[in-house]
N, C-alpha and C. Protein backbone atom coordinates (compact mmCIF):
# COMPACT_ATOMS: atom_id res chain seq x y z
N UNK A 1 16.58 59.36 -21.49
CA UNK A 1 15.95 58.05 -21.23
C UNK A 1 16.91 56.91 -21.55
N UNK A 2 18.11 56.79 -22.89
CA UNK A 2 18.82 56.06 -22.94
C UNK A 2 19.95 55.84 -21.98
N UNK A 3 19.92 57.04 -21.47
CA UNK A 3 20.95 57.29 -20.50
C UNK A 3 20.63 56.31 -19.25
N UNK A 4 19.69 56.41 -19.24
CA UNK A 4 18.93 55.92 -17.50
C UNK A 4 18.68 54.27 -18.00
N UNK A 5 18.39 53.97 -19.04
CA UNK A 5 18.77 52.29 -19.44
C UNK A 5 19.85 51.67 -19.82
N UNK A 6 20.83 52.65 -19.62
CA UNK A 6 22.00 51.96 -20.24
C UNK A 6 22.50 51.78 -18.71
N UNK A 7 22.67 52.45 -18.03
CA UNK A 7 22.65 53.12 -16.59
C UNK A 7 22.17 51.83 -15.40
N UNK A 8 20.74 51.40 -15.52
CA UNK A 8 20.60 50.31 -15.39
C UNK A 8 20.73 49.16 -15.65
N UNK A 9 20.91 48.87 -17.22
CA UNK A 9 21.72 47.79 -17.13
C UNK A 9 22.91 47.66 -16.87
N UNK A 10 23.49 48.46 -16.70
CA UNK A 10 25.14 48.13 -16.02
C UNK A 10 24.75 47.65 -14.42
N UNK A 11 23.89 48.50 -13.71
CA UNK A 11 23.36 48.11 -12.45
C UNK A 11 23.23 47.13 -11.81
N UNK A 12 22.58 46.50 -13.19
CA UNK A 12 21.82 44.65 -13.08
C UNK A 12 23.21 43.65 -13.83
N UNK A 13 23.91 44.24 -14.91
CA UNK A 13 25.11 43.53 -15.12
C UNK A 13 26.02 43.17 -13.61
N UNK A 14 26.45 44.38 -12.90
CA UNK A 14 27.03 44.02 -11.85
C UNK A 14 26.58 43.64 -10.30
N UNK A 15 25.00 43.33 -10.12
CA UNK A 15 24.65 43.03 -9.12
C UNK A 15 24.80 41.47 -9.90
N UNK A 16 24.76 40.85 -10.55
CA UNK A 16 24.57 39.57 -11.40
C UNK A 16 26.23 39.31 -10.77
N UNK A 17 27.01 40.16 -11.61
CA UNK A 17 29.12 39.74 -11.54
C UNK A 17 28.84 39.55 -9.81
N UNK A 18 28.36 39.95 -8.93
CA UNK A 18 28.28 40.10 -7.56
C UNK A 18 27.94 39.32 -6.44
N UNK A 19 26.60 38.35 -7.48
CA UNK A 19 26.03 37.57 -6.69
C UNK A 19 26.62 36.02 -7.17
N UNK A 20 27.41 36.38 -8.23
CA UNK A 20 28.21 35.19 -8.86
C UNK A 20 29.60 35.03 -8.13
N UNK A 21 30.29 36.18 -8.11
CA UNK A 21 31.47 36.31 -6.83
C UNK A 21 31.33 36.13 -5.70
N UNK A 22 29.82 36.36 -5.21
CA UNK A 22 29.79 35.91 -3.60
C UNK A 22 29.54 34.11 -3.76
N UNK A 23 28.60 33.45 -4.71
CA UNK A 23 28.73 32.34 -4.84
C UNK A 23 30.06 31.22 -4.68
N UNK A 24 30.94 32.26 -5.50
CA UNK A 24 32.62 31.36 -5.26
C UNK A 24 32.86 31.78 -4.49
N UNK A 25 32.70 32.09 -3.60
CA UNK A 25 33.25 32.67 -2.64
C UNK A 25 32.92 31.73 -1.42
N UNK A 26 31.50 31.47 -1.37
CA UNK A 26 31.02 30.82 -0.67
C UNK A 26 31.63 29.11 -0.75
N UNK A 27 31.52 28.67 -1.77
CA UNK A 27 32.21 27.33 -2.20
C UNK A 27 33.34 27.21 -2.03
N UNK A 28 34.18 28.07 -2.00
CA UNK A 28 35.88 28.07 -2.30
C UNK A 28 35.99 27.95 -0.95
N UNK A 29 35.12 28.43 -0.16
CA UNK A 29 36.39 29.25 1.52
C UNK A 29 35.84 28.05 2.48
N UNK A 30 37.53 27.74 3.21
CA UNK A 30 37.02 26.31 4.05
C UNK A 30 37.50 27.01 5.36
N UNK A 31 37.32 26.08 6.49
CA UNK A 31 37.47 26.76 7.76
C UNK A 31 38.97 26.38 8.34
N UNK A 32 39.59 25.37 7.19
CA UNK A 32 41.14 24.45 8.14
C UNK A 32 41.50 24.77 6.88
N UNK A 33 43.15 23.97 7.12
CA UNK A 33 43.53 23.70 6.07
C UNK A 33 43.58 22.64 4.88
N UNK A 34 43.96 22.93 3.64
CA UNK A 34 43.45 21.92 2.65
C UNK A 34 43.97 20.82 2.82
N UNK A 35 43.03 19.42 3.35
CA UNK A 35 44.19 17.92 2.97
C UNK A 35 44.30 17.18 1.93
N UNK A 36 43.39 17.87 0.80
CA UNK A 36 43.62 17.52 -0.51
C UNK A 36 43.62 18.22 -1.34
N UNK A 37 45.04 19.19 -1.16
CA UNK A 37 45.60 20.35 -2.09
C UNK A 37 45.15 20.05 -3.50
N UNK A 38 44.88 18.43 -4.34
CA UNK A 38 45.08 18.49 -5.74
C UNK A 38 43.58 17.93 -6.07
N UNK A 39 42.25 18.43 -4.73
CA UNK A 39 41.24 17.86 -5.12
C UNK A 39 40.67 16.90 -4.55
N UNK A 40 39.49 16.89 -3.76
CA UNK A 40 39.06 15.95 -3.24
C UNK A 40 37.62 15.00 -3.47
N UNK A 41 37.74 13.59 -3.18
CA UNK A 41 36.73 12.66 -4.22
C UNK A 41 35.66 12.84 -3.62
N UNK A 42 34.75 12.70 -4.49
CA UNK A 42 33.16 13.11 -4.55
C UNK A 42 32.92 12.20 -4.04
N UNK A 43 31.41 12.20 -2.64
CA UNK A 43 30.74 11.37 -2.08
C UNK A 43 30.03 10.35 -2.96
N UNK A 44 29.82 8.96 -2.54
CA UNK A 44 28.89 8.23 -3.61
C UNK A 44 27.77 8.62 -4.18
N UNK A 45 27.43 8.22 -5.04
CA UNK A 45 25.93 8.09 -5.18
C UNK A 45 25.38 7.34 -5.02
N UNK A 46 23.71 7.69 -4.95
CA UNK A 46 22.67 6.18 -5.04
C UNK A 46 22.37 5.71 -6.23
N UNK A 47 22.21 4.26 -6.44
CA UNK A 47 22.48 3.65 -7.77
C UNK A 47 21.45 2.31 -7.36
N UNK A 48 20.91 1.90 -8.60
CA UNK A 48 20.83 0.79 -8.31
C UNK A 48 21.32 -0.41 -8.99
N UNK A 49 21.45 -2.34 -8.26
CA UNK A 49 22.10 -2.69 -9.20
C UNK A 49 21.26 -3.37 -10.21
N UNK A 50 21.71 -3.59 -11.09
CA UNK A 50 21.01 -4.03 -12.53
C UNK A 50 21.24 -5.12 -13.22
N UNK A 51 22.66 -5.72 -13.00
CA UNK A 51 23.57 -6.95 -13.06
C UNK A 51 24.43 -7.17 -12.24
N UNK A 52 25.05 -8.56 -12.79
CA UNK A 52 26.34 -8.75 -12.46
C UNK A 52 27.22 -9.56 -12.77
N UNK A 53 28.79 -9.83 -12.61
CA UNK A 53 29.50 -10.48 -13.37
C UNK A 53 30.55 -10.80 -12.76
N UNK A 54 31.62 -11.90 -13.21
CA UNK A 54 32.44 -12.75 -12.08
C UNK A 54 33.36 -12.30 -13.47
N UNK A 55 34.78 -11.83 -13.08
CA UNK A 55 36.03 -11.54 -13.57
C UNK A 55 37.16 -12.42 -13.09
N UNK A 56 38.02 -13.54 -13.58
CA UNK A 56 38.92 -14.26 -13.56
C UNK A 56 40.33 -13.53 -13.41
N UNK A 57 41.05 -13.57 -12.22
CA UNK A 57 42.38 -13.06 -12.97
C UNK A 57 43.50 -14.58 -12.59
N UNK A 58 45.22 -14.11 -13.32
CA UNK A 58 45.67 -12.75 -13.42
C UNK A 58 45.22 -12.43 -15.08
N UNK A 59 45.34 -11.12 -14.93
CA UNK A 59 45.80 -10.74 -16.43
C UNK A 59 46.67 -10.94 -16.99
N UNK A 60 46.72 -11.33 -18.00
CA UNK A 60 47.80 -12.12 -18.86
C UNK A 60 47.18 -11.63 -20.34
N UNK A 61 48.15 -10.88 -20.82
CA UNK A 61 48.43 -10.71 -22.00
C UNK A 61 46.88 -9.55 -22.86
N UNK A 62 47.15 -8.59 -21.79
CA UNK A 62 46.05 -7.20 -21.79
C UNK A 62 44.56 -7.96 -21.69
N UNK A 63 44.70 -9.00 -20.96
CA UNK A 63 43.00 -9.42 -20.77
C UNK A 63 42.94 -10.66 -19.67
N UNK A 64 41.51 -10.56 -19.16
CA UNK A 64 41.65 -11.61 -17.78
C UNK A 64 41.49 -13.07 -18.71
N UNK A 65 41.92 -13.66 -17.72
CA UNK A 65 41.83 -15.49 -17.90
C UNK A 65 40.41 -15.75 -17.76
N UNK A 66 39.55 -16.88 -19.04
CA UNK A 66 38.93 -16.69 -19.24
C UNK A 66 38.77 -18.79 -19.01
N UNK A 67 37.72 -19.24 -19.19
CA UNK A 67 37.26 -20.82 -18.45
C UNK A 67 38.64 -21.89 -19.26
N UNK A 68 39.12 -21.40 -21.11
CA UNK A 68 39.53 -21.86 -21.82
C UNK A 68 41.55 -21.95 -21.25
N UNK A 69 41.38 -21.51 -20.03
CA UNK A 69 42.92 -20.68 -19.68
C UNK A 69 43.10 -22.09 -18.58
N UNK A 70 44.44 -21.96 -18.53
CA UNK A 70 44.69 -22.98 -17.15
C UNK A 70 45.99 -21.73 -16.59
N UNK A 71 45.92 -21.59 -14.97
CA UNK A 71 46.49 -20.72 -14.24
C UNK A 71 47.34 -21.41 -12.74
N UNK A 72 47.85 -21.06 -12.45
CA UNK A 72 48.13 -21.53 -11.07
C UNK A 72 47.54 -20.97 -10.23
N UNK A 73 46.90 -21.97 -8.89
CA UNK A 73 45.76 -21.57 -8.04
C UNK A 73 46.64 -20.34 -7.40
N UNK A 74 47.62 -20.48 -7.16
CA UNK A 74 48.21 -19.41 -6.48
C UNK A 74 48.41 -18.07 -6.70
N UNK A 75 48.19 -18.46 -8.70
CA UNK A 75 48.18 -16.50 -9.12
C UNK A 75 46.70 -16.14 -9.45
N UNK A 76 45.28 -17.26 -8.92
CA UNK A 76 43.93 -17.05 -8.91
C UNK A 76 43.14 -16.53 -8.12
N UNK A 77 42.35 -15.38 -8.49
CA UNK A 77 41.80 -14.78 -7.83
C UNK A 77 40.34 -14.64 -9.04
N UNK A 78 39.10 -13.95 -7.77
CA UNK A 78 37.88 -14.05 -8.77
C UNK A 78 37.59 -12.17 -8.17
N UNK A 79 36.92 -11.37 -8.82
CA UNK A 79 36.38 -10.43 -8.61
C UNK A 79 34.96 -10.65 -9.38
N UNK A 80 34.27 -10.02 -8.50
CA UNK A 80 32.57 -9.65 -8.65
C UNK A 80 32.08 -8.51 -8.90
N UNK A 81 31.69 -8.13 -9.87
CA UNK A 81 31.17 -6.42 -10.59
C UNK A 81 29.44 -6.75 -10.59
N UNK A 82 29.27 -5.72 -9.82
CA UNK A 82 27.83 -4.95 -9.93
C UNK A 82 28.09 -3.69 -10.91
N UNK A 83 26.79 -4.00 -11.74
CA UNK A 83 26.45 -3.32 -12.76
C UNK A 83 25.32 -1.89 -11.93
N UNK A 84 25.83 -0.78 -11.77
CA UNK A 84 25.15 -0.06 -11.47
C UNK A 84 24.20 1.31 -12.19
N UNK A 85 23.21 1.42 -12.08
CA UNK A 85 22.11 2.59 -12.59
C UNK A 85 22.04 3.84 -11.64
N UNK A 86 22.51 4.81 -11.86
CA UNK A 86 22.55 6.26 -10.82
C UNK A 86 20.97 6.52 -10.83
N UNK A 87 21.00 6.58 -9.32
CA UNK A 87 19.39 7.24 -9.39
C UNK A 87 19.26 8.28 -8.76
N UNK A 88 20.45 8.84 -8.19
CA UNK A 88 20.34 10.46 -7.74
C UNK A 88 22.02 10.84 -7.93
N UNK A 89 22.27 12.29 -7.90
CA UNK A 89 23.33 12.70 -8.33
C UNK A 89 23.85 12.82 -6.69
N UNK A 90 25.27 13.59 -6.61
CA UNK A 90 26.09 14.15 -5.39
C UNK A 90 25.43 15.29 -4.77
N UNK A 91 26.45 15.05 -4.05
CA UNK A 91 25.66 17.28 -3.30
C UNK A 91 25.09 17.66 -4.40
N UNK A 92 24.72 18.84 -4.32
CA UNK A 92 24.05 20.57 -5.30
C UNK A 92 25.66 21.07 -5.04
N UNK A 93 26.47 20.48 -3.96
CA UNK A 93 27.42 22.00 -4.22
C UNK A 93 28.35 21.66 -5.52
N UNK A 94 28.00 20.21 -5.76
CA UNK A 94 29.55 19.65 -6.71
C UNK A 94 29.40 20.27 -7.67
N UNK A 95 28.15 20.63 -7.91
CA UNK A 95 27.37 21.26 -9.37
C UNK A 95 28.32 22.57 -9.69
N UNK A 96 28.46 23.28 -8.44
CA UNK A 96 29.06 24.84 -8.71
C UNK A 96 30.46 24.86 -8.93
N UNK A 97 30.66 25.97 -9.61
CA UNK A 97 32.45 26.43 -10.08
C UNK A 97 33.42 26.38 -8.94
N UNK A 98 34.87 25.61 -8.90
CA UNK A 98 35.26 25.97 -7.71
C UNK A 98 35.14 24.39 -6.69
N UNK A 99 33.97 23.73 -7.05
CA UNK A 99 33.89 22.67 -6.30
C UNK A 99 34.73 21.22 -7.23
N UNK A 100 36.50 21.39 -6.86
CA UNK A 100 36.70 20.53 -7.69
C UNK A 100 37.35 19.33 -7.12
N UNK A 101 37.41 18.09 -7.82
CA UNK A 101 37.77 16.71 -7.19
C UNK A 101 38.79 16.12 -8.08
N UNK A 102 39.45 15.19 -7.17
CA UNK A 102 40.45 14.67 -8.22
C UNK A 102 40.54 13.75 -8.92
N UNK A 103 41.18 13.98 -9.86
CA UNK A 103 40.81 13.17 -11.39
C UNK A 103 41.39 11.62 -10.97
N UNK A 104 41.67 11.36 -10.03
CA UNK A 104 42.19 9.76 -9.80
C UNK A 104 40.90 9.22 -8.83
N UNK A 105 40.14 9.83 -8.50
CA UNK A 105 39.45 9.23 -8.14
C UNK A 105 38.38 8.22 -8.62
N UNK A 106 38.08 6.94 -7.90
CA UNK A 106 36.80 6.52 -8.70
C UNK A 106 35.32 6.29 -8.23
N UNK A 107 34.67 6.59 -8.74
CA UNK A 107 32.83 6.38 -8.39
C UNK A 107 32.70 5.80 -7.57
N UNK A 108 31.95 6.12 -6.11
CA UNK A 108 31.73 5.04 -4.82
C UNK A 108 30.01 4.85 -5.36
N UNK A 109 29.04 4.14 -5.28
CA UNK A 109 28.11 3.89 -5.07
C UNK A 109 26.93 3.26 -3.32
N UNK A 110 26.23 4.20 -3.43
CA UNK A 110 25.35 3.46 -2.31
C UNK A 110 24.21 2.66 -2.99
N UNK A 111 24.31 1.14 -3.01
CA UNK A 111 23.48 0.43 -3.58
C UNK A 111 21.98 0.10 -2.34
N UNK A 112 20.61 0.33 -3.35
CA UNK A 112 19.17 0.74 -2.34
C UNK A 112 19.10 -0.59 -2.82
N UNK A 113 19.03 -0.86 -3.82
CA UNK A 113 18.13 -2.24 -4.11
C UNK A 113 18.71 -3.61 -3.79
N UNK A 114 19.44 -4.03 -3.31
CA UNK A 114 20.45 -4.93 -3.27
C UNK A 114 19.89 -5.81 -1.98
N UNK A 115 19.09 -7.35 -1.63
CA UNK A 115 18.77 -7.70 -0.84
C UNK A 115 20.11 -8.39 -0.15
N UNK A 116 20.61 -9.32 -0.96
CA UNK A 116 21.71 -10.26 -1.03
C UNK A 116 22.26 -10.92 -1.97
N UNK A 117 23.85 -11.71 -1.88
CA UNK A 117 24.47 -12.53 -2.75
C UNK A 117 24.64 -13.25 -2.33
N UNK A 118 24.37 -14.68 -3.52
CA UNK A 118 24.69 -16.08 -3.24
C UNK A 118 25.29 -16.76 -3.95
N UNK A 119 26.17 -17.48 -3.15
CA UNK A 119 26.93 -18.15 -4.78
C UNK A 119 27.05 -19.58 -4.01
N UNK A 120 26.71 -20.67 -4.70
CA UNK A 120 26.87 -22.07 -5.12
C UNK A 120 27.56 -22.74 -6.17
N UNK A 121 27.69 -24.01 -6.46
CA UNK A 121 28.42 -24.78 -6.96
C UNK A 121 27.46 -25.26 -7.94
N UNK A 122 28.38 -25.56 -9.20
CA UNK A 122 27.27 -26.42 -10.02
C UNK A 122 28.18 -27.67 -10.71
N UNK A 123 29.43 -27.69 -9.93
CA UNK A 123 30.53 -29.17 -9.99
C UNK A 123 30.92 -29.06 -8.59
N UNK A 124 31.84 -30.06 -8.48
CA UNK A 124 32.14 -30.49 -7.46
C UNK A 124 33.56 -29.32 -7.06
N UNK A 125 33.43 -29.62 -5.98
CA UNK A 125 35.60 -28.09 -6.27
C UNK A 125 35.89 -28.65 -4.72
N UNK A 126 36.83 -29.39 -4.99
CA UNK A 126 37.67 -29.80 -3.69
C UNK A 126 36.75 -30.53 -3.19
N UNK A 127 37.07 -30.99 -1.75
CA UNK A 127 35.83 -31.81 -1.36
C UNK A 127 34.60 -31.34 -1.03
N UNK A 128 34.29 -30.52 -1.63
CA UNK A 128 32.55 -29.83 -1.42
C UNK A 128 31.87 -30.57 -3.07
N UNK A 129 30.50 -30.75 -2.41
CA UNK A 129 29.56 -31.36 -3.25
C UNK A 129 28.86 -30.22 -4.32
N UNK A 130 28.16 -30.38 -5.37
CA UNK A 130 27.86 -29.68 -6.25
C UNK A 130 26.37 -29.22 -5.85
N UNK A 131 26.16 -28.02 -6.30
CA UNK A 131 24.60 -27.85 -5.16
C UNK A 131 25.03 -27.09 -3.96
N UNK A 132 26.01 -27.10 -3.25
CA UNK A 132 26.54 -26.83 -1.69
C UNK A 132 26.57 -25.14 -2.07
N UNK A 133 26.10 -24.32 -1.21
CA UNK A 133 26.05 -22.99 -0.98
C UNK A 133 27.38 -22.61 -0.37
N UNK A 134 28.11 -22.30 -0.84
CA UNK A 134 29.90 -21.29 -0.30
C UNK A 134 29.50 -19.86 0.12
N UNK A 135 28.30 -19.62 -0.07
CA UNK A 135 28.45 -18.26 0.87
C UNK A 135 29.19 -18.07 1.92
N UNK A 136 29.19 -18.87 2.58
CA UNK A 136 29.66 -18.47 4.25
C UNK A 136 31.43 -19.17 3.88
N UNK A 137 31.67 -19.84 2.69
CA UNK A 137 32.93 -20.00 2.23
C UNK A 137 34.07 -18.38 1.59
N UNK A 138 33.41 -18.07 1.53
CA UNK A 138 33.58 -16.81 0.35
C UNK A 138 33.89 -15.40 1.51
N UNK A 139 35.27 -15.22 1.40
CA UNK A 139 35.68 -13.80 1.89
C UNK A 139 35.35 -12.44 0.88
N UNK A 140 34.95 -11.66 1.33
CA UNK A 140 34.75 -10.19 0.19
C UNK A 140 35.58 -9.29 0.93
N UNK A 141 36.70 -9.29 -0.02
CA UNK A 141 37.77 -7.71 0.54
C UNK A 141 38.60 -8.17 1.46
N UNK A 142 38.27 -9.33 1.99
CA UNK A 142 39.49 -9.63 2.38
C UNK A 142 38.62 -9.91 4.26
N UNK A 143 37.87 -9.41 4.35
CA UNK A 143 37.19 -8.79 5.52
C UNK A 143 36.33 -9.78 6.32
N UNK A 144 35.30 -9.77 5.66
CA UNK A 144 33.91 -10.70 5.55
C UNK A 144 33.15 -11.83 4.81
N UNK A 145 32.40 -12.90 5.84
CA UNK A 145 31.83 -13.35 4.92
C UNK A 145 31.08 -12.77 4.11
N UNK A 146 31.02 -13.36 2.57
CA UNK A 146 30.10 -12.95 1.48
C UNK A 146 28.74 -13.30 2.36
N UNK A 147 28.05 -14.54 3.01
CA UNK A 147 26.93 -14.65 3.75
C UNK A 147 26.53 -13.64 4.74
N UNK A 148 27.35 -12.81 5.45
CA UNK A 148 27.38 -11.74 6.41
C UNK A 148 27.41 -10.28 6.02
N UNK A 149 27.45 -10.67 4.09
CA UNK A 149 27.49 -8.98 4.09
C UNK A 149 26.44 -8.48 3.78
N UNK A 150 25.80 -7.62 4.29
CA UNK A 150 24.83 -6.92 3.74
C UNK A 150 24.84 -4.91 3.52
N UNK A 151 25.77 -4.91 4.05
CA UNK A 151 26.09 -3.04 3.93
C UNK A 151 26.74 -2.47 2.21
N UNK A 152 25.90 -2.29 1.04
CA UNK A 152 26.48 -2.22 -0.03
C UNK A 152 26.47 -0.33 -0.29
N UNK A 153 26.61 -0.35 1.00
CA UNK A 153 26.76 1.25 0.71
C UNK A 153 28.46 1.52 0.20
N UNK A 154 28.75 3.32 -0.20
CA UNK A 154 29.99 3.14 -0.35
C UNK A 154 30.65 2.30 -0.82
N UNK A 155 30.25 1.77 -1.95
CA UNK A 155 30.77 0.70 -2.91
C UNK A 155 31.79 0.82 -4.09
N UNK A 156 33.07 0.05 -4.70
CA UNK A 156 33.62 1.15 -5.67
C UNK A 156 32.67 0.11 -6.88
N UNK A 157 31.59 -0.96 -6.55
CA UNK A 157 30.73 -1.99 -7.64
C UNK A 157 31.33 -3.01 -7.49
N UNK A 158 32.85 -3.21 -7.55
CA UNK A 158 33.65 -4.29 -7.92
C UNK A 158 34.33 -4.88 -6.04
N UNK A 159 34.06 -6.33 -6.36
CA UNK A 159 34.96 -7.10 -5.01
C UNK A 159 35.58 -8.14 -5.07
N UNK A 160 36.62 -8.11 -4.34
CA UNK A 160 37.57 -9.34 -4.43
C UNK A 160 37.18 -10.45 -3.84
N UNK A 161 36.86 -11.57 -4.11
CA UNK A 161 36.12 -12.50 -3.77
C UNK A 161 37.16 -14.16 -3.68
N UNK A 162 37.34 -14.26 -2.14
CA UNK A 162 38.68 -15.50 -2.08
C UNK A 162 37.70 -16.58 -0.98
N UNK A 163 38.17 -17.63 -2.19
CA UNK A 163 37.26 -19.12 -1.45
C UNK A 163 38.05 -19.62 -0.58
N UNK A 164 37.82 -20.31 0.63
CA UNK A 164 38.64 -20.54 1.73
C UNK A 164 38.71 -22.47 1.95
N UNK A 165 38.73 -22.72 0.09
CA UNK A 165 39.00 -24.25 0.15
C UNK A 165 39.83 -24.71 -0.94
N UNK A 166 40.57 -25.60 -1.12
CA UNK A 166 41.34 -26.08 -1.74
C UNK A 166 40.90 -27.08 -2.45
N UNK A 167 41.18 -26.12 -3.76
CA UNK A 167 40.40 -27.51 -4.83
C UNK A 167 41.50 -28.69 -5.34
N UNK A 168 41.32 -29.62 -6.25
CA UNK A 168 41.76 -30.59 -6.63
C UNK A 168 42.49 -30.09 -7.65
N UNK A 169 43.73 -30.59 -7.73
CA UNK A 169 44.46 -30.18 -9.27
C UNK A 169 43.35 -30.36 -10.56
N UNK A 170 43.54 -29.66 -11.41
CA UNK A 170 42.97 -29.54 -12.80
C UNK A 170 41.72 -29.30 -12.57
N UNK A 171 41.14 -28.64 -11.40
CA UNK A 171 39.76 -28.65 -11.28
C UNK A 171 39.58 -26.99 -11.92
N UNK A 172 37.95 -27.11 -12.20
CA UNK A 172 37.43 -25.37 -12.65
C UNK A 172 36.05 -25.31 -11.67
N UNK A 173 36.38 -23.83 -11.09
CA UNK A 173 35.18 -23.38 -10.42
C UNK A 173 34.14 -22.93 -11.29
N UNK A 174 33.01 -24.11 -11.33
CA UNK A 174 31.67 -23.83 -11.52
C UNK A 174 31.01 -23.56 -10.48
N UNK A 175 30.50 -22.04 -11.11
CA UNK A 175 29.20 -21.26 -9.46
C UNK A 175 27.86 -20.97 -10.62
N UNK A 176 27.49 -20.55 -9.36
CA UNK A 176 26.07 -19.86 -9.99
C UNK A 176 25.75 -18.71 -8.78
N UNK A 177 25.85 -17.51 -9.42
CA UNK A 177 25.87 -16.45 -8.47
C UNK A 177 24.25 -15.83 -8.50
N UNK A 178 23.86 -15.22 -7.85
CA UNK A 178 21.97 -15.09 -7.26
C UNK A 178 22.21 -13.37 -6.81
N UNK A 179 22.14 -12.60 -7.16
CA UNK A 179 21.72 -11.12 -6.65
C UNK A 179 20.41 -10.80 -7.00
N UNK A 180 19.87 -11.10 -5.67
CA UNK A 180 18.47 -11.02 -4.87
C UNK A 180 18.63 -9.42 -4.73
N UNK A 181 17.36 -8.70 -5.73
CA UNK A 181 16.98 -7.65 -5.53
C UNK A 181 15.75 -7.23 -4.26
N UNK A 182 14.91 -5.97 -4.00
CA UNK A 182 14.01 -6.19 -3.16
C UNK A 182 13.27 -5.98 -3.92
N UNK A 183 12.91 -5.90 -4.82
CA UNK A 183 11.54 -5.91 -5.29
C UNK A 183 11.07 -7.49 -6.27
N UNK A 184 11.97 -8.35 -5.42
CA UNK A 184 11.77 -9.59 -5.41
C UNK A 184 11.97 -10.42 -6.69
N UNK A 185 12.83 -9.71 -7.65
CA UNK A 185 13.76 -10.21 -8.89
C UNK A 185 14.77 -10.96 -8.47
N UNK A 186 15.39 -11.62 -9.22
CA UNK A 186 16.96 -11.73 -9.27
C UNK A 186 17.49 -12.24 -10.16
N UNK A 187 18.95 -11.61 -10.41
CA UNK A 187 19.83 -11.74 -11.54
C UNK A 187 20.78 -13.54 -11.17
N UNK A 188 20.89 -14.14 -12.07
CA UNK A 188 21.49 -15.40 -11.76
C UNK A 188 22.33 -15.48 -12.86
N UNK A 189 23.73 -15.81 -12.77
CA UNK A 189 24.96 -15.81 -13.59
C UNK A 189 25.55 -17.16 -13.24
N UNK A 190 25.86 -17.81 -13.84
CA UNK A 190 26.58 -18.92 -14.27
C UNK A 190 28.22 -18.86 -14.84
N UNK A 191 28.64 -19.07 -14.05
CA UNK A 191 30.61 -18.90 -14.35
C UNK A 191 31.27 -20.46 -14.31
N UNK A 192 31.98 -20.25 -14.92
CA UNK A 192 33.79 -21.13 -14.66
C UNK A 192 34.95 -20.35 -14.92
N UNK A 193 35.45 -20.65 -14.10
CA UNK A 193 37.34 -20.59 -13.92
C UNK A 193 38.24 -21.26 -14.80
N UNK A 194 39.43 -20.34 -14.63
CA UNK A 194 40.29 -21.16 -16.06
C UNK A 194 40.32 -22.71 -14.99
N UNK A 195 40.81 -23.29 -15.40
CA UNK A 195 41.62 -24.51 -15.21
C UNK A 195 42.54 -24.54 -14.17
N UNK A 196 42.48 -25.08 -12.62
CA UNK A 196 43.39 -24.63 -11.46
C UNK A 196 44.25 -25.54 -11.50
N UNK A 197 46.06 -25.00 -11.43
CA UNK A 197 46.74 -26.54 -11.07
C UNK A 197 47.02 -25.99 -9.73
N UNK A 198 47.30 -27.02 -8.97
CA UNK A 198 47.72 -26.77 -7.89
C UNK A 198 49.32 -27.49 -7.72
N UNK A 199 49.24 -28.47 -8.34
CA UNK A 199 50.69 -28.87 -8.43
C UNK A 199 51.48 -27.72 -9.01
């Protein structure tokens, strides 16, 4: 009788080693060849956003320029970070052994909740009035108006955000940025810029 249970569990040990080898097996084997021999980046997830925040550069001295900084408009740039909440994971396959990605990659997000962004003035910046909506001023990525975008899928959270007006020497961009959720919230942030010379 010990014979015949020891017997079986080896049975069930290696139908187990078996159905675990056909598993990698299944994950590992592609139909072409590999175009990312050292690992390839995981699809986004869905997330939602939760905040957000306006980043000054350049960096100077291991940290961004901050309202107290004066910069030249020419080495100024603004980036915009969404604060994101994962609300579902990747495939089921990323889960398994074998399914691996590369370590330089970074987090894409598909943002659900995200109606729109708005950003206004709360001083004057070049000859635009205070109050005046720059949405449709405001390039994102280089691409689009900030007023025209609405696709926040495939997101890496963070965007480069370039105003398409010329402010006054010694002036600072005061905004007030609006991320209009759909369930009819919204987050409102209040920024300034270091100090722009333009001379």
């Amino acid at each position: 009788m010990s014979n015949f249970l020891q017997i079986k569990r080896i049975k069930m040990t290696a139908g187990i080693l078996c159905a675990y080898l056909t598993m990698m097996i299944f994950v590992a084997c592609v139909d072409q060849p590999d175009l990312y021999p050292f690992g390839q980046c995981a699809g986004p997830v869905s997330a939602n956003a939760t905040d957000i925040s306006i980043i000054y550069a350049p960096y100077v001295n291991n940290k961004y320029v901050t309202e107290s900084d004066t910069v030249k408009f020419a080495d100024f740039n603004l980036y915009m970070k969404i604060t994101p909440e994962v609300i579902s994971d990747v495939s089921w396959i990323s889960s398994f052994p074998g399914a691996a990605y590369a370590l330089s990659c970074a987090q894409s997000f598909n943002f659900k909740n995200i109606t729109s962004i708005k950003v206004s003035l709360l001083a004057p910046y070049g000859d635009l009035k205070a109050g005046t909506d720059i949405s449709n001023l405001i390039t994102i990525n280089d691409v689009m108006k900030l007023s025209e975008f609405k696709n926040f899928d495939n997101s890496l959270a963070q965007y480069k955000l370039t105003i398409n007006t010329q402010p006054s020497n010694k002036t600072q961009l005061k905004t007030k940025t609006i991320l209009s959720l759909k369930n009819g919230t919204e987050k409102v942030l209040e920024s300034t810029s270091p100090v722009l010379l333009t001379n």
